[in-house]
C-alpha atoms as a PDB file:
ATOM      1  CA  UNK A   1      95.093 -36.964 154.364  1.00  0.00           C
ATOM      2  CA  UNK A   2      92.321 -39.614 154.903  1.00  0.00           C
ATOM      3  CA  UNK A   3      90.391 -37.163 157.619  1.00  0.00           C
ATOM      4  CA  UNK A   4      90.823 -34.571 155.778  1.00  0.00           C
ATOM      5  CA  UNK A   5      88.461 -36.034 152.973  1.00  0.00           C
ATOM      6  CA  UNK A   6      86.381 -37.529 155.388  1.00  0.00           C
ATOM      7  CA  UNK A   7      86.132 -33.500 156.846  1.00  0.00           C
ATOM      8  CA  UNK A   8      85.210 -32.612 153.362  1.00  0.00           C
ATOM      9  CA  UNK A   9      82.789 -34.716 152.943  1.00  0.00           C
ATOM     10  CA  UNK A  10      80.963 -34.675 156.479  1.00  0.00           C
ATOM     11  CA  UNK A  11      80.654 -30.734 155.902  1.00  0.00           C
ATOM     12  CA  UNK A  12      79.371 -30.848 152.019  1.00  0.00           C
ATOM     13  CA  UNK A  13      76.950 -33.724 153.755  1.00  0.00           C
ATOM     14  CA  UNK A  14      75.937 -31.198 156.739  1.00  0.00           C
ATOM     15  CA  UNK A  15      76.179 -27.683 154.264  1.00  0.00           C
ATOM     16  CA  UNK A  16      73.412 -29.626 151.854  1.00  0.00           C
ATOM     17  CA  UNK A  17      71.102 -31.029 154.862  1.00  0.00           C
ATOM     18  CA  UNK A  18      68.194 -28.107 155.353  1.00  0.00           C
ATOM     19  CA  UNK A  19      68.069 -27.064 158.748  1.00  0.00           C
ATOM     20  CA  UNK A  20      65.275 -27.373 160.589  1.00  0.00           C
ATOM     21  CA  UNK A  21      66.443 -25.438 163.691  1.00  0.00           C
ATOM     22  CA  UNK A  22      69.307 -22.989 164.351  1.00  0.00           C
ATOM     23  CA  UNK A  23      72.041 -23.103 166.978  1.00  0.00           C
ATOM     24  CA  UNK A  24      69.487 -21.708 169.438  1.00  0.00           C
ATOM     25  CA  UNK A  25      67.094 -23.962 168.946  1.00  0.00           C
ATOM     26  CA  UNK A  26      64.312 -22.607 167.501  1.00  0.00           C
ATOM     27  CA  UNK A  27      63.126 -22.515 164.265  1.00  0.00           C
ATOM     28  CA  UNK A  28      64.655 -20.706 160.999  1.00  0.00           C
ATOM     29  CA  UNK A  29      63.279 -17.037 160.383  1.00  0.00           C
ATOM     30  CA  UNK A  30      61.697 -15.635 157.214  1.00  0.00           C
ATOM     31  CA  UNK A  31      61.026 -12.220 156.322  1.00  0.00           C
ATOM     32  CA  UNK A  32      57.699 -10.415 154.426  1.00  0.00           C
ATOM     33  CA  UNK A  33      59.116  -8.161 152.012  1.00  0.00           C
ATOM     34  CA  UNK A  34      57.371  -5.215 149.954  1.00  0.00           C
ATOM     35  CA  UNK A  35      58.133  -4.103 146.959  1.00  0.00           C
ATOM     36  CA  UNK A  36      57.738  -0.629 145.839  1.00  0.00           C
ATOM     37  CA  UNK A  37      54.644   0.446 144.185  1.00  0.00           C
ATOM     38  CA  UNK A  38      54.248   3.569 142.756  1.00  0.00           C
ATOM     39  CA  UNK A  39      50.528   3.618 141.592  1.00  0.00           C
ATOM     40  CA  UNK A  40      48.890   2.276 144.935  1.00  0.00           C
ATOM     41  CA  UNK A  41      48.582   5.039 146.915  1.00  0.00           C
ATOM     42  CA  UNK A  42      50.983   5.350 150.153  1.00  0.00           C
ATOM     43  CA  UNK A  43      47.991   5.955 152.719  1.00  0.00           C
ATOM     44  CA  UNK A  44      46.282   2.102 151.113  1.00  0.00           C
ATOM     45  CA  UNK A  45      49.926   0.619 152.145  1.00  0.00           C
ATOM     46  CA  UNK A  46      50.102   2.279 155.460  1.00  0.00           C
ATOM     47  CA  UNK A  47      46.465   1.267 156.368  1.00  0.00           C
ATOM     48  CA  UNK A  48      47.446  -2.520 155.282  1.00  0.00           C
ATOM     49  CA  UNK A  49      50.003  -2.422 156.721  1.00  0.00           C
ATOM     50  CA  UNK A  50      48.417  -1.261 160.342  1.00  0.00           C
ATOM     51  CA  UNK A  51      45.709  -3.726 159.474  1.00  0.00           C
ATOM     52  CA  UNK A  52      47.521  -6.710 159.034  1.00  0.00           C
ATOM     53  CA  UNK A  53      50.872  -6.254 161.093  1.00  0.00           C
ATOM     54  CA  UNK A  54      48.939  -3.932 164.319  1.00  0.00           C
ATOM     55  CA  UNK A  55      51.927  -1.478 163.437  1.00  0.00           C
ATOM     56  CA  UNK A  56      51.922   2.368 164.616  1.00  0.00           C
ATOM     57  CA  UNK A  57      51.207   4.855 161.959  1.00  0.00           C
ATOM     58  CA  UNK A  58      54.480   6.430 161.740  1.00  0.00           C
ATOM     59  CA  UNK A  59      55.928   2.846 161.743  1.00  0.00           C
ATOM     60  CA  UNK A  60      53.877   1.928 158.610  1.00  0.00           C
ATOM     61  CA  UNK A  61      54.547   4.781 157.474  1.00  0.00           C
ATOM     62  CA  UNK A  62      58.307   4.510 157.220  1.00  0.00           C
ATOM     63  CA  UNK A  63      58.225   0.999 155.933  1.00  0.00           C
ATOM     64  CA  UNK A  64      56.154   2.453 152.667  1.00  0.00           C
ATOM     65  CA  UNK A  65      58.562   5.113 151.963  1.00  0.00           C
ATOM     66  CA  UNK A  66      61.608   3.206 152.614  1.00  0.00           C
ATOM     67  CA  UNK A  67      59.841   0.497 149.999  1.00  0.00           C
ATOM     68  CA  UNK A  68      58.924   3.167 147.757  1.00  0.00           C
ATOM     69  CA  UNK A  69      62.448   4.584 147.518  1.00  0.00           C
ATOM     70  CA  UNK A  70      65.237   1.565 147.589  1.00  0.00           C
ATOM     71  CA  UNK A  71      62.677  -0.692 145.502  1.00  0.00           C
ATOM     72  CA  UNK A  72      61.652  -3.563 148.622  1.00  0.00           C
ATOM     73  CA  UNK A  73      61.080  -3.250 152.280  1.00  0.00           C
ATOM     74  CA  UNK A  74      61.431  -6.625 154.796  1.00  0.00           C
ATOM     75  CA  UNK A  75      58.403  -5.719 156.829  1.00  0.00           C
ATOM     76  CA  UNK A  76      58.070  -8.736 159.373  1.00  0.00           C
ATOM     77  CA  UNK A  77      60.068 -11.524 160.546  1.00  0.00           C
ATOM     78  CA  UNK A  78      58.991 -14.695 162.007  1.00  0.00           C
ATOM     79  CA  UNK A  79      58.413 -18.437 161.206  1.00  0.00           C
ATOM     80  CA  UNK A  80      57.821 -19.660 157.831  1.00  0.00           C
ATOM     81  CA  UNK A  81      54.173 -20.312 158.376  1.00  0.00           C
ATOM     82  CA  UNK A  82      52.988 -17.466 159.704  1.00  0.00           C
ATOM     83  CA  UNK A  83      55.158 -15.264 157.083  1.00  0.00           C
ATOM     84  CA  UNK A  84      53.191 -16.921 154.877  1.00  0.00           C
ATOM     85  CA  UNK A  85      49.902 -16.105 155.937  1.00  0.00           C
ATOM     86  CA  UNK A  86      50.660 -12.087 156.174  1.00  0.00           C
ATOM     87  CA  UNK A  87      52.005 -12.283 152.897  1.00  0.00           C
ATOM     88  CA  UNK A  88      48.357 -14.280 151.529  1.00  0.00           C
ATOM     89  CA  UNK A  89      47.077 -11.218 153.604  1.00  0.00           C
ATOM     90  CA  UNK A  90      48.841  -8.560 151.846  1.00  0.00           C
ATOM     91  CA  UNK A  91      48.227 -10.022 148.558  1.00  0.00           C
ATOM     92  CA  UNK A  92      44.583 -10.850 149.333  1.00  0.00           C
ATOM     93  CA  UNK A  93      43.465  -7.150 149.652  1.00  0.00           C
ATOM     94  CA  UNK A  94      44.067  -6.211 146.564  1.00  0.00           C
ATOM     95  CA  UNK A  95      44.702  -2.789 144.810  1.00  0.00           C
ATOM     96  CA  UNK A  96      43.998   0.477 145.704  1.00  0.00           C
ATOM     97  CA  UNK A  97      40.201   1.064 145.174  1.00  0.00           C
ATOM     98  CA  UNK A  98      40.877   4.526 144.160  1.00  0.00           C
ATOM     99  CA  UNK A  99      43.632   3.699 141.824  1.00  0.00           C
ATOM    100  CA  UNK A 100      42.261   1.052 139.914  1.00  0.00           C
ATOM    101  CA  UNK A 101      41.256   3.369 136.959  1.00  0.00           C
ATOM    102  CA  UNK A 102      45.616   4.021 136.814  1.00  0.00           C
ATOM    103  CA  UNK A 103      46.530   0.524 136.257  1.00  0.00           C
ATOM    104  CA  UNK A 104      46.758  -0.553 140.076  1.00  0.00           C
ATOM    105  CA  UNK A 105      47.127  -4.050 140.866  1.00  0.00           C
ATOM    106  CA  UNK A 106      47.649  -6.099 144.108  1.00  0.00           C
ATOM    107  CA  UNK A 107      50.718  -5.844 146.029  1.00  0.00           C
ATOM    108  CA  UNK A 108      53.887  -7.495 145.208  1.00  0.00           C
ATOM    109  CA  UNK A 109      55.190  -9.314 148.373  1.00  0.00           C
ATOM    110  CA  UNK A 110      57.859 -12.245 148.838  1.00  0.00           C
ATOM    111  CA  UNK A 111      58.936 -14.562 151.413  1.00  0.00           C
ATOM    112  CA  UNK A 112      62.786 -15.126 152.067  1.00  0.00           C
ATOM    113  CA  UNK A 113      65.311 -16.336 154.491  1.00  0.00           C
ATOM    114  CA  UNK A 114      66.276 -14.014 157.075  1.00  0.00           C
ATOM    115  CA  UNK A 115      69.702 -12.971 157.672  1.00  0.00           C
END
């Protein structure tokens, strides 16, 4: 009975503990995610998107429709730091020029754990 608390309380101990590194060794991944945007225009995406990530244009491409149409698109994976500076980049460039007049503001972009 007594090891089995001490089990307990080991793992709640461990489970609570952020981890710096997982099991391989390296450090925890984060993704960029988009969220759809229907009044910037899908060709200002894809160019930001080529821009900032050195993605194809059918790549790019993909990523803005798939945002567009399920609501939010993971876009990159990588350490937290860097994740964080494409996402400053993403948000940085603002709105559509051309859509500006419609209401457009800058794009909406998160960081989160990845899976």
């Amino acid at each position: 009975m007594r090891d089995v608390r001490i089990q307990r309380k080991h793992f709640r101990r461990a489970k609570t503990r952020r981890k710096r590194y997982d099991d391989s060794g390296r450090p925890p991944r984060f993704a960029v995610v988009l969220h759809g945007d229907w009044i910037n225009s899908c060709a200002y995406m894809v160019r930001l998107l080529q821009k900032i990530f050195f993605y194809s244009h059918s790549k790019a491409w993909s990523l803005v429709l798939l945002a567009r149409c399920v609501g939010r698109c993971s876009v990159w994976k990588g350490p937290y730091e860097i994740a964080e500076m494409k996402a400053y980049q993403l948000r940085a460039s603002g709105p559509d020029p051309r859509r500006i007049a419609a209401g457009a503001r800058r794009l909406e972009v998160t960081i989160e754990p990845s899976r």
